[in-house]
PDB file of N, CA and C in Angstrom:
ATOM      1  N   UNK A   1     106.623 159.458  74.154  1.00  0.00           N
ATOM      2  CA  UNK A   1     107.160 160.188  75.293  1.00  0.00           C
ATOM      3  C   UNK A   1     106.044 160.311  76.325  1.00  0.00           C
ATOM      4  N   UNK A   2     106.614 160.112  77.603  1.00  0.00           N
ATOM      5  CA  UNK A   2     105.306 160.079  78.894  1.00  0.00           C
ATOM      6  C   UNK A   2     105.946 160.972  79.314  1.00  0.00           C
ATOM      7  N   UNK A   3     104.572 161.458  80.150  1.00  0.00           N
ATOM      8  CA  UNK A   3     104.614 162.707  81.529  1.00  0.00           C
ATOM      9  C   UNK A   3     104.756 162.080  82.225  1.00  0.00           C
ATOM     10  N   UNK A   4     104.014 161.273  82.671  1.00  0.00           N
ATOM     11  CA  UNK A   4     103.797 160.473  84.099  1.00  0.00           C
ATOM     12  C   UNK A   4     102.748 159.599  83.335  1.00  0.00           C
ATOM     13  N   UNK A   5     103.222 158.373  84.328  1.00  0.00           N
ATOM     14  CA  UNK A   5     102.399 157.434  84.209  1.00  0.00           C
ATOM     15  C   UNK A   5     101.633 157.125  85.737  1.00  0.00           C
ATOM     16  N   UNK A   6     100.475 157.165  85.944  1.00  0.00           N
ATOM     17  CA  UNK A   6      99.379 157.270  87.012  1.00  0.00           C
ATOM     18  C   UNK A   6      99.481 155.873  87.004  1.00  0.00           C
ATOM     19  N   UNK A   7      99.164 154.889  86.160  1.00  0.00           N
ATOM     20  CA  UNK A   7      98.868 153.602  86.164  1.00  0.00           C
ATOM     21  C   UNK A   7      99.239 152.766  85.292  1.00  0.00           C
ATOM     22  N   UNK A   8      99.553 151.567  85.460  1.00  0.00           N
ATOM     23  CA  UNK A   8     100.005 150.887  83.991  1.00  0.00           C
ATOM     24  C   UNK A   8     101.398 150.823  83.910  1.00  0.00           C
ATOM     25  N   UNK A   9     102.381 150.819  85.051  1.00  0.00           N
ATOM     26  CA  UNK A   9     103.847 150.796  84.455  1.00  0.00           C
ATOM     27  C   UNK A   9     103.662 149.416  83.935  1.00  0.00           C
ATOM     28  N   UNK A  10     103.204 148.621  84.518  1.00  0.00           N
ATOM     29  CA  UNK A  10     104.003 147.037  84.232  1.00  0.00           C
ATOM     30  C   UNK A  10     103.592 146.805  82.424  1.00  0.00           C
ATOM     31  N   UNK A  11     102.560 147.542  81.612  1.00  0.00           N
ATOM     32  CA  UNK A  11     102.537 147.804  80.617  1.00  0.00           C
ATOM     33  C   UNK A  11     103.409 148.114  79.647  1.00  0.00           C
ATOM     34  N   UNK A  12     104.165 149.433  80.399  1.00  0.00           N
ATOM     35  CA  UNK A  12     105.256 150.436  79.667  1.00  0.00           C
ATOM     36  C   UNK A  12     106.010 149.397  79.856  1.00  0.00           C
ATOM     37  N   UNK A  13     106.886 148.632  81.273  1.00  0.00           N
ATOM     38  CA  UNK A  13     107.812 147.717  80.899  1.00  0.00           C
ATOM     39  C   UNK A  13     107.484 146.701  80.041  1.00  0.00           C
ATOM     40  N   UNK A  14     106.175 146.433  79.661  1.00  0.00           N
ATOM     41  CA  UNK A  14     106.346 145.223  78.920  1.00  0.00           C
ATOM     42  C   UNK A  14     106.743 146.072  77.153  1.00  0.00           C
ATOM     43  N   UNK A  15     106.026 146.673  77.343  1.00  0.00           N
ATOM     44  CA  UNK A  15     107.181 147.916  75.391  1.00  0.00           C
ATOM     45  C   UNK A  15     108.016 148.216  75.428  1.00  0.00           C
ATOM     46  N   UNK A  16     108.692 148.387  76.569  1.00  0.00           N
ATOM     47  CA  UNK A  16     109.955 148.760  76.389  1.00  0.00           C
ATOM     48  C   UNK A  16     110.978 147.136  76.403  1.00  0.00           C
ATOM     49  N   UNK A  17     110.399 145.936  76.957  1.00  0.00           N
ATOM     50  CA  UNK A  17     111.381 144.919  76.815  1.00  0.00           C
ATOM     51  C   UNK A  17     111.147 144.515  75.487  1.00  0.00           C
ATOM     52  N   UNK A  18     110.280 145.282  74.596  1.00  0.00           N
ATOM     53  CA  UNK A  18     110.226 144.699  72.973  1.00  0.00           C
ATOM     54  C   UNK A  18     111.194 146.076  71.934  1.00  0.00           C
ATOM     55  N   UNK A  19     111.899 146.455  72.914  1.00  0.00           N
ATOM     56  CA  UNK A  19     112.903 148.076  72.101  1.00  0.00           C
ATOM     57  C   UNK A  19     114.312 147.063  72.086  1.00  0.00           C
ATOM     58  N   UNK A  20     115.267 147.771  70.962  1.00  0.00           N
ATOM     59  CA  UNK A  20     116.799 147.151  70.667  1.00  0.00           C
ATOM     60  C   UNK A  20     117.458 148.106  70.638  1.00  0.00           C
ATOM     61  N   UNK A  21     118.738 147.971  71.006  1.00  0.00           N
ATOM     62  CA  UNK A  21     119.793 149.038  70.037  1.00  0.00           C
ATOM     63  C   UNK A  21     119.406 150.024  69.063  1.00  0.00           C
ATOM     64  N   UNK A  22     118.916 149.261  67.761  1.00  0.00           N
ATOM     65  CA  UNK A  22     118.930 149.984  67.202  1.00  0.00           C
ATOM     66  C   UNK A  22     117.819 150.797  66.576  1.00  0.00           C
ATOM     67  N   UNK A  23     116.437 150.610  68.059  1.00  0.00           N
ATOM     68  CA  UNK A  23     115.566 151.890  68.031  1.00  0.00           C
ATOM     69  C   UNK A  23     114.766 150.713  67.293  1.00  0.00           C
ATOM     70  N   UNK A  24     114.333 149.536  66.753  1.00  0.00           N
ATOM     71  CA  UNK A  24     113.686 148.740  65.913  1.00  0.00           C
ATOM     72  C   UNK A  24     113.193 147.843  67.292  1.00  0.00           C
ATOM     73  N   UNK A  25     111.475 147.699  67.153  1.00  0.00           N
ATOM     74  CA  UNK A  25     110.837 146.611  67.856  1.00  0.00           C
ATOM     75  C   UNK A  25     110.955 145.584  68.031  1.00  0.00           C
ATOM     76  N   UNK A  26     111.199 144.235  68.534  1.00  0.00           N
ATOM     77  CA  UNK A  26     111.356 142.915  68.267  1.00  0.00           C
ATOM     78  C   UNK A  26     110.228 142.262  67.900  1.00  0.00           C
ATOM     79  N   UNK A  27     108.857 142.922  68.043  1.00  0.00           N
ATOM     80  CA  UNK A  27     107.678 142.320  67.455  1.00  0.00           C
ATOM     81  C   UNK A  27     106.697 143.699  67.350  1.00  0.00           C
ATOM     82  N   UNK A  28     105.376 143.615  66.692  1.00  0.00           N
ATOM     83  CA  UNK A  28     104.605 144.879  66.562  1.00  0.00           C
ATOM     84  C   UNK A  28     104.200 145.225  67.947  1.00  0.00           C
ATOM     85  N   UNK A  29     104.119 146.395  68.149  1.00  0.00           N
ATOM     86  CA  UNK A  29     103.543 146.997  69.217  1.00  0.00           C
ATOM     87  C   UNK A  29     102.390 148.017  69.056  1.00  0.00           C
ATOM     88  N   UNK A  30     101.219 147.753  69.127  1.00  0.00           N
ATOM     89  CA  UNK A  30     100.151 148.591  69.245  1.00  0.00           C
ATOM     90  C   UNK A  30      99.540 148.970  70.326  1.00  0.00           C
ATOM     91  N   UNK A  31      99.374 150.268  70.273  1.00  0.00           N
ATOM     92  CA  UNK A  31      98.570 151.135  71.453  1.00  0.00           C
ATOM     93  C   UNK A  31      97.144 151.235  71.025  1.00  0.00           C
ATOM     94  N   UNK A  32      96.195 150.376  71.642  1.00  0.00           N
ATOM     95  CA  UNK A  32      94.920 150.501  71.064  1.00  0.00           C
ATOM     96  C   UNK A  32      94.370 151.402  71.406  1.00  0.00           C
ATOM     97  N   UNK A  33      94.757 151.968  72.716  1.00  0.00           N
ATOM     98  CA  UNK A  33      93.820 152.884  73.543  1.00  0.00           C
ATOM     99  C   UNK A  33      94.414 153.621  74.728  1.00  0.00           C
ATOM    100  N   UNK A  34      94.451 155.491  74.490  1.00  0.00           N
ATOM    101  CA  UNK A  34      95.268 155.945  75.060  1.00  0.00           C
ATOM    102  C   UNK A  34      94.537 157.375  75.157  1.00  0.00           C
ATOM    103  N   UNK A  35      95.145 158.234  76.544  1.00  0.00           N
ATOM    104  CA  UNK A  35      93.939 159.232  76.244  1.00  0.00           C
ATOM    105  C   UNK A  35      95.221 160.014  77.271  1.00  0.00           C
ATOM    106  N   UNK A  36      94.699 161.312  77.762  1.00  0.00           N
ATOM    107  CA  UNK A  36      95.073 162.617  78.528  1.00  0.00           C
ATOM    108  C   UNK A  36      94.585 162.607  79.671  1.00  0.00           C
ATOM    109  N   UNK A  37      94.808 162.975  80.875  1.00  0.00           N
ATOM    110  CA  UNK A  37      93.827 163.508  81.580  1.00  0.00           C
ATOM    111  C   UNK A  37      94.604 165.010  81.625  1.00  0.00           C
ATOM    112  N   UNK A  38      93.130 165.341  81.977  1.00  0.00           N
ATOM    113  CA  UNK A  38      93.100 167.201  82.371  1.00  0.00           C
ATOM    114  C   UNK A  38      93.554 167.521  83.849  1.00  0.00           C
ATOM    115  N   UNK A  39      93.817 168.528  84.004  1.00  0.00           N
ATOM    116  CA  UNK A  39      94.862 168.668  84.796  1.00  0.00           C
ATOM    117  C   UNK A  39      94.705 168.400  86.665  1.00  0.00           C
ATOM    118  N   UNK A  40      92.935 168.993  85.811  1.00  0.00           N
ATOM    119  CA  UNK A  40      92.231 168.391  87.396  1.00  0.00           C
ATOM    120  C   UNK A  40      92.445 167.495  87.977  1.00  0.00           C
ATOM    121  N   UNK A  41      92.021 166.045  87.046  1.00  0.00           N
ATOM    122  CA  UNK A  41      91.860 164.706  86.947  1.00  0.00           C
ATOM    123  C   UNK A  41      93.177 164.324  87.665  1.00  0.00           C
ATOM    124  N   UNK A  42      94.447 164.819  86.861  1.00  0.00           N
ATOM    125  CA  UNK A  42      95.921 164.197  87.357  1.00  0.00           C
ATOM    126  C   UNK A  42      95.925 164.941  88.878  1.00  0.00           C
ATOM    127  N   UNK A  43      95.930 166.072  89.252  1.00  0.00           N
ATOM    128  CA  UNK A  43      96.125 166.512  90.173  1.00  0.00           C
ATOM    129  C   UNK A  43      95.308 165.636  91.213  1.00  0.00           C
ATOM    130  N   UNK A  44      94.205 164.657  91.065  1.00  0.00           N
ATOM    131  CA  UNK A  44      93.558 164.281  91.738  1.00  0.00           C
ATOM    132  C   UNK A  44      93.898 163.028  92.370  1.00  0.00           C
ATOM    133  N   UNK A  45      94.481 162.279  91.114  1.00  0.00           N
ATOM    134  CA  UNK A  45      95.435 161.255  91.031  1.00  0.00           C
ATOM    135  C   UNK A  45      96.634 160.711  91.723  1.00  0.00           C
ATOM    136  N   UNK A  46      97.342 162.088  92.021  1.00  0.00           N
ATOM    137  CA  UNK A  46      98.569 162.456  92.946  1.00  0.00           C
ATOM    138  C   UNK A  46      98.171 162.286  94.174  1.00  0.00           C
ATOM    139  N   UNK A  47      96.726 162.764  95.218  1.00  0.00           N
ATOM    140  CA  UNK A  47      96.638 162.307  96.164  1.00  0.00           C
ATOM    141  C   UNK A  47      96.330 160.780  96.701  1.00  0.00           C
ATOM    142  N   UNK A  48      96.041 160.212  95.576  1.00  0.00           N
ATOM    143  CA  UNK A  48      95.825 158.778  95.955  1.00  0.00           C
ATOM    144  C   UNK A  48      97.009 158.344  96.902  1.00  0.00           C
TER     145      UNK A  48
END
């Protein structure tokens, strides 16, 4: 589940064109590397 995504949609669409019906992947999907920002950070983000 996302809040917002700041950067990286074309990412999220590429995991989500590997989702089916029935909630099962069409190949593995790993998230190697994933983090938070603090609230500062996002708020900072928004003015870009």
């Amino acid at each position: 589940v996302f809040g917002r995504v700041l950067e990286g949609m074309d990412v999220v669409k590429k995991v989500e064109e590997q989702g089916s019906r029935s909630g099962a992947t069409k190949s593995k999907v790993v998230i190697k590397d994933c983090g938070e920002l603090k609230d500062e950070k996002a708020k900072d983000s928004e003015k870009k």
